[in-house]
Protein backbone atom coordinates (compact mmCIF):
# COMPACT_ATOMS: atom_id res chain seq x y z
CA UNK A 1 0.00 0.00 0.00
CA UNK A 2 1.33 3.39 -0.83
CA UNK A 3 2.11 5.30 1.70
CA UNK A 4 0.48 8.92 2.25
CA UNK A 5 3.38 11.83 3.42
CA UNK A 6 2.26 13.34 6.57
CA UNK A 7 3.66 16.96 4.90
CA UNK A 8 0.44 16.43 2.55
CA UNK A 9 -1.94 15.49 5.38
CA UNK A 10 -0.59 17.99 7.48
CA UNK A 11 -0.67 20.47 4.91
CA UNK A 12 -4.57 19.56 3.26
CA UNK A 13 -5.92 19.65 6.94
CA UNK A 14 -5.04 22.71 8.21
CA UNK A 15 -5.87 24.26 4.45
CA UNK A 16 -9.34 22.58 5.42
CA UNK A 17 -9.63 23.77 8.79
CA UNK A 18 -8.72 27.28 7.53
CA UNK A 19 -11.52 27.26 4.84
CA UNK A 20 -13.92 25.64 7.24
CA UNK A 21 -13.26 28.82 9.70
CA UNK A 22 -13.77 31.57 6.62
CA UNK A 23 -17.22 29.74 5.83
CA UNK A 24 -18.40 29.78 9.32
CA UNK A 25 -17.59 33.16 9.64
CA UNK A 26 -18.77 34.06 5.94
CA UNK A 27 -22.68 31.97 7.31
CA UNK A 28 -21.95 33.92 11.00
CA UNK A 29 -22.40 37.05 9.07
CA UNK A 30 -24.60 36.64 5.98
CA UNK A 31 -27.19 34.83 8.80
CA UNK A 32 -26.39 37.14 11.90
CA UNK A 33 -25.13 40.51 10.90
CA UNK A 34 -28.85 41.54 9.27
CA UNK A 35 -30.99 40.64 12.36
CA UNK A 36 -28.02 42.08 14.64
CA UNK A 37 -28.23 45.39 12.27
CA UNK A 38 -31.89 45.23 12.36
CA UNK A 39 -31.84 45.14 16.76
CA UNK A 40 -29.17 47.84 16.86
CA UNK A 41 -31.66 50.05 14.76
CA UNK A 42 -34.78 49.13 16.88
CA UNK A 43 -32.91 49.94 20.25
CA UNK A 44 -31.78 53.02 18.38
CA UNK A 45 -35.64 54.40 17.49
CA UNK A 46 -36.72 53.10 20.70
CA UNK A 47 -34.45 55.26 22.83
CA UNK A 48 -35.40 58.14 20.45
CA UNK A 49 -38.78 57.70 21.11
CA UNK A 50 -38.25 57.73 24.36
CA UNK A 51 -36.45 61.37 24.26
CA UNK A 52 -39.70 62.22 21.90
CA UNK A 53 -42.19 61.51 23.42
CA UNK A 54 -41.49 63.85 26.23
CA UNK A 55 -41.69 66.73 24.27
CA UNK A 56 -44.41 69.37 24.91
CA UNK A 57 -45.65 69.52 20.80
CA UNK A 58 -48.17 72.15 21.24
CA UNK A 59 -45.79 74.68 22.35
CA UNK A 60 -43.69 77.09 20.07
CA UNK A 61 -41.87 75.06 17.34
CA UNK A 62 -38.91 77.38 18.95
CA UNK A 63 -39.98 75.34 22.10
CA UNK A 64 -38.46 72.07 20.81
CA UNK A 65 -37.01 71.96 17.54
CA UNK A 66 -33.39 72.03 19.23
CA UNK A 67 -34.33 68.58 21.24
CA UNK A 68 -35.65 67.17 17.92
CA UNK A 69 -32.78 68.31 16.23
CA UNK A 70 -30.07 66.75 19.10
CA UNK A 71 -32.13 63.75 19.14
CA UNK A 72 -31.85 63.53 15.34
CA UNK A 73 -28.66 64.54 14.93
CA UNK A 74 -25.97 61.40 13.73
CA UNK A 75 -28.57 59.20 13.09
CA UNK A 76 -29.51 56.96 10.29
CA UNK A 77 -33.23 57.59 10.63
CA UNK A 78 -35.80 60.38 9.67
CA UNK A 79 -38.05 61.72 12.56
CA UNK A 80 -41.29 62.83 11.19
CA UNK A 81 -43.64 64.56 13.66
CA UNK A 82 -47.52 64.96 12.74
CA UNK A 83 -50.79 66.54 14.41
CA UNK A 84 -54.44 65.76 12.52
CA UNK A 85 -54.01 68.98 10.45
CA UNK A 86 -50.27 69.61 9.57
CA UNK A 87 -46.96 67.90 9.35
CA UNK A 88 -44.96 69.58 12.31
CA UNK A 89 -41.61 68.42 11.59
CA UNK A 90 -40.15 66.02 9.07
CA UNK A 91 -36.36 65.98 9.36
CA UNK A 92 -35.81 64.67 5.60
CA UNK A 93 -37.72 67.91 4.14
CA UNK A 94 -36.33 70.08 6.60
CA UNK A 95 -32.88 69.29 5.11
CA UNK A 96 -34.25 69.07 1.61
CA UNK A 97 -33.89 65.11 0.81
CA UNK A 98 -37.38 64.44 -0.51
CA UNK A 99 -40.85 66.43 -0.34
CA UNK A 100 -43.93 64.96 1.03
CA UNK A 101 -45.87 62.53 -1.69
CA UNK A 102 -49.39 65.17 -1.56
CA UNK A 103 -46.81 68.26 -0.86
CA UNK A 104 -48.46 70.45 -3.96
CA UNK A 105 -47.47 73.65 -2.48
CA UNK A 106 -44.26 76.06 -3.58
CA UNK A 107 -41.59 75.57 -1.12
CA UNK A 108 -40.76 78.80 0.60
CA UNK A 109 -37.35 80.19 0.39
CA UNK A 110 -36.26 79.79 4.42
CA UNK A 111 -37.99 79.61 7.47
CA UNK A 112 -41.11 77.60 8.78
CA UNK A 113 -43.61 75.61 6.40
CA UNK A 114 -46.65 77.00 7.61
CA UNK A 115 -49.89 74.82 6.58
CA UNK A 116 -48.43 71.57 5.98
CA UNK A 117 -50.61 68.93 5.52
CA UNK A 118 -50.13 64.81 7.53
CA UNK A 119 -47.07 63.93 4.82
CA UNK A 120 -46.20 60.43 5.61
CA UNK A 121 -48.03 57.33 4.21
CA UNK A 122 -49.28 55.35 6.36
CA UNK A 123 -51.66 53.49 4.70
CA UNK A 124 -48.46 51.74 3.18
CA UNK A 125 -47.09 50.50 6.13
CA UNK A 126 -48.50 46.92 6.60
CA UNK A 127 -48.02 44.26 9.34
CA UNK A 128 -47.64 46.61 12.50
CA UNK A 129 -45.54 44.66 15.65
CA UNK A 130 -45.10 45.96 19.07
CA UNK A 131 -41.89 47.05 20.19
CA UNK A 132 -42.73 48.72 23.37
CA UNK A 133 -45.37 49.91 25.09
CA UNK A 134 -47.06 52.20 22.66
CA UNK A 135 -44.55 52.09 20.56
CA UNK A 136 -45.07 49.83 17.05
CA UNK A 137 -42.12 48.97 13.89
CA UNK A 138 -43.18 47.76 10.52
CA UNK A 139 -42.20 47.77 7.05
CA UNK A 140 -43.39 50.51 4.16
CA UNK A 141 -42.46 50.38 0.66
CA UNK A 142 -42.07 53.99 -0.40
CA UNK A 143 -44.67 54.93 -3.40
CA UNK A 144 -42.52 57.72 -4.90
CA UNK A 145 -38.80 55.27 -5.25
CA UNK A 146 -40.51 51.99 -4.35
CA UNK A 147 -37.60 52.27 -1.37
CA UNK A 148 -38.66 49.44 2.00
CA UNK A 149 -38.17 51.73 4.88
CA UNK A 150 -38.29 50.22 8.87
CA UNK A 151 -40.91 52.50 10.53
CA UNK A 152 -41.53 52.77 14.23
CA UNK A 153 -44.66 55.07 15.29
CA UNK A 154 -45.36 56.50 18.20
CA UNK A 155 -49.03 58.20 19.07
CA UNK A 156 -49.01 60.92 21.79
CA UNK A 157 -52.27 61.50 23.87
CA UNK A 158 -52.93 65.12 22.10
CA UNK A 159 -53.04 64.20 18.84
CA UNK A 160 -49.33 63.83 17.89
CA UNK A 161 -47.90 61.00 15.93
CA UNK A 162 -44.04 60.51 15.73
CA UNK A 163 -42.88 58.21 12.89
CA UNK A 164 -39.24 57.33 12.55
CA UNK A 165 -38.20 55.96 9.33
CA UNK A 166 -35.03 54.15 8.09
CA UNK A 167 -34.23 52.42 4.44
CA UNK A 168 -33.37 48.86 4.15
CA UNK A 169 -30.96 49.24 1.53
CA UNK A 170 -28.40 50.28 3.30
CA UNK A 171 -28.81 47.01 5.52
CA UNK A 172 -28.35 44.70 3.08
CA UNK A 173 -25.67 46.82 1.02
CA UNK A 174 -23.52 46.70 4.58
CA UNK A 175 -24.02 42.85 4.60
CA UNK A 176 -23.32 42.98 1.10
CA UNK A 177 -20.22 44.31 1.57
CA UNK A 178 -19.06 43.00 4.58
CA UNK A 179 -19.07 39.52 2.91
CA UNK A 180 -17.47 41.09 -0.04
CA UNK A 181 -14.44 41.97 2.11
CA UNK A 182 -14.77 38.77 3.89
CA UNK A 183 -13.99 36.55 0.59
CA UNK A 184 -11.39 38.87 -0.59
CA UNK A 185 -9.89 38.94 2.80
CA UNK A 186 -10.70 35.20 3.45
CA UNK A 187 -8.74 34.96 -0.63
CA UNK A 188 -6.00 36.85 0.52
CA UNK A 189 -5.96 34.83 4.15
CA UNK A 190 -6.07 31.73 2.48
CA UNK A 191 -2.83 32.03 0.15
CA UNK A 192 -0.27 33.33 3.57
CA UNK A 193 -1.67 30.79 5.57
CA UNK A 194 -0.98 28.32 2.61
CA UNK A 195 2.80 29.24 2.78
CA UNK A 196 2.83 29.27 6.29
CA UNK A 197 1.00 26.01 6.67
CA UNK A 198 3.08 24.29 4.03
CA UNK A 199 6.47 25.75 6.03
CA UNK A 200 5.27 24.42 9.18
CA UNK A 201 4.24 20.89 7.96
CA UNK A 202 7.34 20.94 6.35
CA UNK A 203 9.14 22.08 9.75
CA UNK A 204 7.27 19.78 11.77
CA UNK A 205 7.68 16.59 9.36
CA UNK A 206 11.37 16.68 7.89
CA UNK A 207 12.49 15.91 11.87
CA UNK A 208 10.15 13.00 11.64
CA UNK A 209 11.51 12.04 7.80
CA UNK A 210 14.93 12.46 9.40
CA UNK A 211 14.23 9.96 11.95
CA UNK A 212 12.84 7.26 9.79
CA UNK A 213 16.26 7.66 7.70
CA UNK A 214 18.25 7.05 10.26
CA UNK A 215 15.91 4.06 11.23
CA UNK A 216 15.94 2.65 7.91
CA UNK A 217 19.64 2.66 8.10
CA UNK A 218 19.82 1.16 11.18
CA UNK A 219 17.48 -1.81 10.00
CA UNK A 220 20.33 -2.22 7.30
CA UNK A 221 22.57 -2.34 10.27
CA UNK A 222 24.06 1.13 8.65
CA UNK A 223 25.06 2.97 11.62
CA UNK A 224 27.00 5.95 10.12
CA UNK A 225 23.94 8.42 10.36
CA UNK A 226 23.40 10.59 12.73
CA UNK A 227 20.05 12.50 14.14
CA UNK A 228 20.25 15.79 14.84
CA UNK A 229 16.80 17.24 15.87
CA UNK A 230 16.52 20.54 17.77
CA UNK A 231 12.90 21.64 18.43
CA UNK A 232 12.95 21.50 21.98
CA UNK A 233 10.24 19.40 22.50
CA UNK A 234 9.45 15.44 22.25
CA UNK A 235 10.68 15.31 18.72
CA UNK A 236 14.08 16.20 20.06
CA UNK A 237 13.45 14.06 22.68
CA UNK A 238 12.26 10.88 20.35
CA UNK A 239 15.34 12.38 18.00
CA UNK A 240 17.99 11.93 20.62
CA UNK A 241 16.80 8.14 21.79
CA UNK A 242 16.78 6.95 17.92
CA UNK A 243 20.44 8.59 18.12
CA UNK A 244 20.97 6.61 21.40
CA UNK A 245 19.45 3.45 20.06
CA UNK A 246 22.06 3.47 17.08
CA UNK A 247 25.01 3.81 19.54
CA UNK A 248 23.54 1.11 22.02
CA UNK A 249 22.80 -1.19 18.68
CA UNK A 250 26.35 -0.59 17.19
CA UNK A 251 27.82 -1.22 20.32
CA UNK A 252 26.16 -4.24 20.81
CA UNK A 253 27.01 -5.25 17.16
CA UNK A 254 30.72 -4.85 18.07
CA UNK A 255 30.49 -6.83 21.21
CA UNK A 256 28.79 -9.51 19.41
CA UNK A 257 31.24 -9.14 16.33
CA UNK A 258 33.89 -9.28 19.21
CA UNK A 259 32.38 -12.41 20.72
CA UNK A 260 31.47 -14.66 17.59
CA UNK A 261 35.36 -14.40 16.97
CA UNK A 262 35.84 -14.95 20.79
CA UNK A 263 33.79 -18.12 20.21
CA UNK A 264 35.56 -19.12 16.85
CA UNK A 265 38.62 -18.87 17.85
CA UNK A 266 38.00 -21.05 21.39
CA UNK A 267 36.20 -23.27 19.00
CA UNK A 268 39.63 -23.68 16.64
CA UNK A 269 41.96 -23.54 19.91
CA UNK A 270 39.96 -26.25 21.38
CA UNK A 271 40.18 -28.45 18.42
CA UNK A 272 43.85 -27.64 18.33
CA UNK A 273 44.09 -28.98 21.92
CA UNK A 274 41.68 -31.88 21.40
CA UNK A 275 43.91 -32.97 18.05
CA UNK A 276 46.70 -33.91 20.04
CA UNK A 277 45.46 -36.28 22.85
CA UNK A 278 43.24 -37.71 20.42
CA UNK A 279 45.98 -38.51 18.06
CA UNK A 280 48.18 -40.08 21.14
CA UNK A 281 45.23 -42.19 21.93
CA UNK A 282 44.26 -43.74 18.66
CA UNK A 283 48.31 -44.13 17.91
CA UNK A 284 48.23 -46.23 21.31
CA UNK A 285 45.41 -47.88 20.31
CA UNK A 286 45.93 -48.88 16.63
CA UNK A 287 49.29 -50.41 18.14
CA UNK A 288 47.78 -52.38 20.66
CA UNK A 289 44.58 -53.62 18.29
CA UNK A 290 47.43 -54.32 15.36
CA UNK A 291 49.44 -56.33 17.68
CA UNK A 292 52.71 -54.77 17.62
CA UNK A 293 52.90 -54.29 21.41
CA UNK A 294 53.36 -57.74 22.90
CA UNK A 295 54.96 -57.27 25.86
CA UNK A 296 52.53 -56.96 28.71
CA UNK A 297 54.28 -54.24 30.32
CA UNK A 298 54.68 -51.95 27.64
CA UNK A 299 50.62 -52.71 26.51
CA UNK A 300 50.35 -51.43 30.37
CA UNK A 301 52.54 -48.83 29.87
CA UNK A 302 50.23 -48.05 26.55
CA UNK A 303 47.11 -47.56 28.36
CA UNK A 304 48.45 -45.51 30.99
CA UNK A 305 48.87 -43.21 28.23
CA UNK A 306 45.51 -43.74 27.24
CA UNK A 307 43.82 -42.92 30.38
CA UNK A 308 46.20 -39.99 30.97
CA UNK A 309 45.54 -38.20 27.66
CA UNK A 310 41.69 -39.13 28.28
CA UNK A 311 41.21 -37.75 31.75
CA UNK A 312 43.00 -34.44 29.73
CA UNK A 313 40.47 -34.36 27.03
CA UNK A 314 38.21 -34.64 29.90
CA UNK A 315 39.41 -31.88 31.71
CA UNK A 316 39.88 -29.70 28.58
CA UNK A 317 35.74 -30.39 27.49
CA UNK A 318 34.14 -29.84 31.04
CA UNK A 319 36.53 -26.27 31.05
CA UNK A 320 34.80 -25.62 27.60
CA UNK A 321 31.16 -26.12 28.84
CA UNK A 322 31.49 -24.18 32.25
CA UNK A 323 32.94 -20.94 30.35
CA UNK A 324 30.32 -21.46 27.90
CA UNK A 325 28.14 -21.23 30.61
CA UNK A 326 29.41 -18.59 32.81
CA UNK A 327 29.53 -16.35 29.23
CA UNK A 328 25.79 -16.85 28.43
CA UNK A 329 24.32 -16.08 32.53
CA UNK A 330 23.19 -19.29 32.36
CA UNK A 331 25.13 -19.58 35.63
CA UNK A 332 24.30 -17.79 39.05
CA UNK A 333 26.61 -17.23 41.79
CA UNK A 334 25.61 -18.29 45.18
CA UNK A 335 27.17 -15.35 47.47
CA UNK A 336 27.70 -15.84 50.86
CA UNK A 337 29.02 -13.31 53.87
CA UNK A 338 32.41 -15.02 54.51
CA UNK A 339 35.96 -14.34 55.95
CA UNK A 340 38.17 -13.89 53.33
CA UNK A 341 41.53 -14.88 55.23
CA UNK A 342 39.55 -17.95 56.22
CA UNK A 343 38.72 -18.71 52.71
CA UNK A 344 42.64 -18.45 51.53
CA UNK A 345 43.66 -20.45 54.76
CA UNK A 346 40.82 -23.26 54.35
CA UNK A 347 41.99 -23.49 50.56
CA UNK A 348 45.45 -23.71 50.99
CA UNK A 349 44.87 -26.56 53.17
CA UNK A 350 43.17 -28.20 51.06
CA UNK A 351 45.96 -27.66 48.22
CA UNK A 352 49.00 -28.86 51.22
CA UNK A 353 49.57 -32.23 49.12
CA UNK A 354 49.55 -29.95 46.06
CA UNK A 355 52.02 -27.81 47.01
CA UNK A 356 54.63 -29.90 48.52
CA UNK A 357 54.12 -31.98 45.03
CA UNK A 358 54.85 -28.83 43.21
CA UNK A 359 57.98 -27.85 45.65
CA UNK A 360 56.32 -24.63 46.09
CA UNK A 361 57.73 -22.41 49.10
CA UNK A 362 53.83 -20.77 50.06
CA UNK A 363 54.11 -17.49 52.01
CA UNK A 364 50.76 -15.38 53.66
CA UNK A 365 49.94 -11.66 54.45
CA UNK A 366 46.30 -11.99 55.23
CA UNK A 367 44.18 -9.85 57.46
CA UNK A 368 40.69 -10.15 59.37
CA UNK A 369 38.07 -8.93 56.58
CA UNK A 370 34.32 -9.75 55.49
CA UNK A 371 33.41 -10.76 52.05
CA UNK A 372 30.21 -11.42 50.10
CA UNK A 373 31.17 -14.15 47.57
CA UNK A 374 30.51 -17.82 46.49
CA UNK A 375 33.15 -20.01 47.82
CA UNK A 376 33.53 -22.76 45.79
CA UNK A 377 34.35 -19.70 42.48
CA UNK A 378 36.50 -18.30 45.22
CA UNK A 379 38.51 -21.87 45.72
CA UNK A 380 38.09 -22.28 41.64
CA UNK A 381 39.99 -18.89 40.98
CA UNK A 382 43.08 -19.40 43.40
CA UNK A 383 43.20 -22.82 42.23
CA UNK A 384 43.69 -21.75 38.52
CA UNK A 385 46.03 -18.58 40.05
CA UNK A 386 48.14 -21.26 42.12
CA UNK A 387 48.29 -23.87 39.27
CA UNK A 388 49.62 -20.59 36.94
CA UNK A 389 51.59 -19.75 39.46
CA UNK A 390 53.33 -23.31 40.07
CA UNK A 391 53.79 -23.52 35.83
CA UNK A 392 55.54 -20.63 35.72
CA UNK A 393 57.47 -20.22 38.49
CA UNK A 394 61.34 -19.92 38.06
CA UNK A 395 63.45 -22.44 40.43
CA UNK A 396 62.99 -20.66 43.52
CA UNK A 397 59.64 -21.70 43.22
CA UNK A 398 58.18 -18.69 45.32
CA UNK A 399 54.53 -17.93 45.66
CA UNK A 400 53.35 -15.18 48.45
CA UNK A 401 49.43 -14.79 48.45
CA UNK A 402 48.18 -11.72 49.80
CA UNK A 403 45.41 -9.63 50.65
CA UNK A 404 44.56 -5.42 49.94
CA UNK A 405 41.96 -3.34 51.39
CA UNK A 406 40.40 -1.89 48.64
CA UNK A 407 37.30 1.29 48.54
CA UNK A 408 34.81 -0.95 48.20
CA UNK A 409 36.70 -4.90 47.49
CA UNK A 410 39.18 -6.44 49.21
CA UNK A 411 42.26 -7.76 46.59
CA UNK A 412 43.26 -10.83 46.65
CA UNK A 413 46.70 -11.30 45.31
CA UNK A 414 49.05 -14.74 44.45
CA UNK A 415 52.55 -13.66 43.63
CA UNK A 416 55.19 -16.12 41.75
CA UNK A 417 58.44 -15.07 41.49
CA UNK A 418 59.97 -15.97 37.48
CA UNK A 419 59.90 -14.20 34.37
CA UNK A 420 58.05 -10.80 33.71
CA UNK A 421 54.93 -10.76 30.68
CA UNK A 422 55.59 -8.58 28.12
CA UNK A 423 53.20 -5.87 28.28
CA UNK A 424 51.90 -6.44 24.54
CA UNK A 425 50.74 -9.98 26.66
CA UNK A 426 48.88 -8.75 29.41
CA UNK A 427 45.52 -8.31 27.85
CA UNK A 428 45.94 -11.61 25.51
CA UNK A 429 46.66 -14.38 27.63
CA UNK A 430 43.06 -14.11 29.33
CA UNK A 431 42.34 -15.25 26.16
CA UNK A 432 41.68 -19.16 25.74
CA UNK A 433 44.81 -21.33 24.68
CA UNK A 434 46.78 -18.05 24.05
CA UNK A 435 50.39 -19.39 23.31
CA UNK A 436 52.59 -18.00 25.91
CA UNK A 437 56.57 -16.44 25.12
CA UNK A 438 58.79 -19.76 25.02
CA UNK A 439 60.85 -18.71 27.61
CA UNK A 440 58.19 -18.34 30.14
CA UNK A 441 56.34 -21.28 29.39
CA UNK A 442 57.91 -23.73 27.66
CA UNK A 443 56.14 -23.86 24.42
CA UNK A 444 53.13 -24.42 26.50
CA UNK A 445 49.77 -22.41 26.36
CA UNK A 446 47.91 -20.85 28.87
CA UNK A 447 44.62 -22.83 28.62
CA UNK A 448 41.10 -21.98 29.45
CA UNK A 449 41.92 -21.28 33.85
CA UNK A 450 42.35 -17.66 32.91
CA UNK A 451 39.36 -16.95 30.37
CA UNK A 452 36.94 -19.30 33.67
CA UNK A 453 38.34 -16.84 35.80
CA UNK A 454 37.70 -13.46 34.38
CA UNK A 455 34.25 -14.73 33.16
CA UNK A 456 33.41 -15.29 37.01
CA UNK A 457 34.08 -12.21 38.22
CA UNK A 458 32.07 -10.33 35.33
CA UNK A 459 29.32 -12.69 36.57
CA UNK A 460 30.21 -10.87 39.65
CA UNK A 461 30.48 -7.55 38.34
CA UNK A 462 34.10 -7.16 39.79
CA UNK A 463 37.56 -7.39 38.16
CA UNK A 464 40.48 -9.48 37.37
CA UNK A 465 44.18 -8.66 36.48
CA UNK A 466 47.96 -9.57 36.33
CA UNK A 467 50.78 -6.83 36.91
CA UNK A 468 54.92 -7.87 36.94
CA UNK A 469 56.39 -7.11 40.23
CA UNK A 470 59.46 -7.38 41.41
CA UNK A 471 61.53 -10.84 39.86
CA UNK A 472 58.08 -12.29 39.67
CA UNK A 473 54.49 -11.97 38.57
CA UNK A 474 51.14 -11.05 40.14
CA UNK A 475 48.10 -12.48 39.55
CA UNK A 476 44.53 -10.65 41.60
CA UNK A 477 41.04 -10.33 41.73
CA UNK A 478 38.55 -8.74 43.91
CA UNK A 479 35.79 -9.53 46.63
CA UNK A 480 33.12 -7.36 47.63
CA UNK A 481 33.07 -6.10 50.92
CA UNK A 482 30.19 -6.40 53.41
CA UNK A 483 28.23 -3.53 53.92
């Protein structure tokens, strides 16, 4: 399915929501502005009459012609004032906009109209409403212009009618217009907020097209892009874990790069070391099957070799599948609060036949101190640092064990005294079957003891290491303390 770009969604909606505002407000005022219009002008006679009908009519024109005149003044209406004989005051003739529609006299130059007859038609005003106490608004078609006119009458209690008239026209030419500027402002409105919508779907989705490069890539397992989002807001925030999850996943890449040649290379080392015994064995073998070894000494002699080289193989195979396991976590640690110095004491005792066997001269600098750890990984590392330590020693055959008070661990140390590593070593011989320098070991390699015991103690979370020292070598690792 193809798929739709969120700068186009982005971009039609709020082009839709924009056009959905300038018709609402387009129907708000074709449907609203009219009947608002049309109250405004009704409150507008209605306070006039008000000010009218308090007027004393009968009196001197002089009397009140300034209150009709303030009253009148600024407005959009005409005030026409009649008795039964005579139009009093009509403010359209008095400023010379139309003449009455039975006005058959001559005009006279300035002054008062004397004699003027009831002007405004009333018989054309039809469908009378009530919009206040004695006070009534219709409609009236004009005779002389056909012009519709809003009318509001008043009649007074001595004879005096007050009509106030305003044209329609100009109503519906202000609605008229209004919308007019509304679709050429709505016109103008709708191209800038085009731009500006299309710049800020672009803004907002080119982080988001950024992000789904980089994630792309990283499904490729491509991790040379890099996300760079700054909006300050969860974007950035999204941005900057996308970034994090490359690192974290090219990290991890490397580390499993790193250990599928760990494992490949322990796989060809340990096929190295299995070749041999198993080519002693069936040599042995094939000899005794053929019959070539008659003498029953040397056939005993033969399977001594046998079992020896077996028990090896053994050895070598159960090393293989316990650092497989401590690798993968498949393993747990059982930790226990213990004495340290106990721990080193108890183990060396164990180890007495050992080291007499080896001719090693076993020296202690221990010191009361609590440890959390599991003892039988304790007893398995100083076994593979005294076994180390009784393969390499020169012929003084030296070994001092001893203990440091750490921060946070307490060091446990096993010093032999012969040849230094070669710094270039130091890192590699943790390494399974890493061929030693010939004149440290003899042609002989360093096996799996050291890989077992730096795998424990990352099961641990603590750390392993070798430094030279004086005439000798030193092998540690640590122990957490008890809290």
């Amino acid at each position: 399915m193809k798929s739709k770009s969120i700068t186009r969604r982005l971009f039609i909606q709020m082009i839709v929501l924009i056009l959905c505002f300038s018709g609402m407000i387009l129907a708000g005022n074709t449907l609203l502005i009219k009947p608002l219009y049309e109250r405004s002008i009704q409150t507008k006679m209605l306070n006039a009459m008000e000010g009218l009908s308090e007027l004393n009519y009968l009196a001197s024109k002089e009397a009140w012609i300034d209150e009709v005149s303030r009253i009148d003044s600024g407005e959009a209406f005409d005030i026409t004032i009649e008795s039964e004989a005579e139009t009093l005051y009509s403010s359209s003739m008095e400023i010379g906009i139309r003449e009455p529609v039975d006005f058959d006299r001559v005009r006279p130059e300035d002054g008062d109209l004397p004699d003027r007859k009831p002007i405004f038609p009333i018989h054309h005003v039809e469908e009378w409403e009530a919009l206040a106490d004695g006070v009534d608004i219709g409609r009236l078609v004009e005779p002389r212009n056909n012009t519709e006119m809003y009318v509001c009458k008043m009649e007074l209690d001595d004879g005096i009618s007050i009509y106030l008239t305003q044209p329609v026209e100009p109503i519906l030419d202000s609605v008229k217009q209004a919308n007019i500027l509304l679709l050429s402002g709505t016109v103008f409105f709708l191209l800038i907020a085009a731009l500006i919508a299309f710049k800020i779907s672009k803004t907002f989705t080119s982080p988001i097209k950024e992000m789904q490069a980089q994630v792309n890539r990283l499904s490729e397992l491509d991790f040379t892009g890099h996300v760079e989002v700054h909006t300050g807001d969860e974007l950035e925030a999204l941005g900057n874990d996308i970034q994090e999850l490359s690192n974290s996943l090219q990290t991890a890449l490397k580390a499993l790069e790193k250990e599928i040649d760990a494992q490949k290379r322990l796989i060809s080392d340990a096929s190295h070391e299995l070749r041999t015994p198993l080519t002693l064995i069936k040599g042995y073998a094939d000899e005794i099957a053929a019959g070539y070894v008659t003498d029953v000494d040397k056939q005993q002699e033969y399977v001594a070799y046998i079992s020896e080289e077996s028990a090896k193989m053994k050895r070598l195979i159960n090393e293989i599948l316990e650092l497989s396991r401590l690798s993968s976590g498949r393993m747990s640690l059982n930790l226990e609060a213990c004495s340290v110095k106990e721990a080193i004491e108890g183990f060396l005792d164990k180890y007495e036949g050992y080291v007499e066997e080896q001719d090693l001269h076993v020296t202690l600098d221990l010191f009361e101190a609590e440890g959390r750890f599991d003892a039988m990984r304790f007893e398995q590392i100083l076994a593979n640092y005294l076994s180390n330590a009784a393969k390499y020693c020169d012929e003084k055959r030296n070994v001092r064990v001893f203990m440091e008070d750490k921060e946070d661990t307490i060091r446990v140390n096993v010093y032999n005294s012969g040849n230094a590593i070669p710094e270039d070593m130091m890192e590699k011989i943790w390494r399974g079957f890493y061929q030693a320098d010939e004149s440290r070991a003899n042609g002989d390699s360093f096996g799996l003891g050291l890989s077992i015991v730096l795998a424990i103690q990352e099961l641990a979370g603590l750390k392993a290491g070798v430094y030279n020292a004086n005439q000798g070598v030193v092998f540690w690792f640590d122990v957490q303390k008890c809290e």
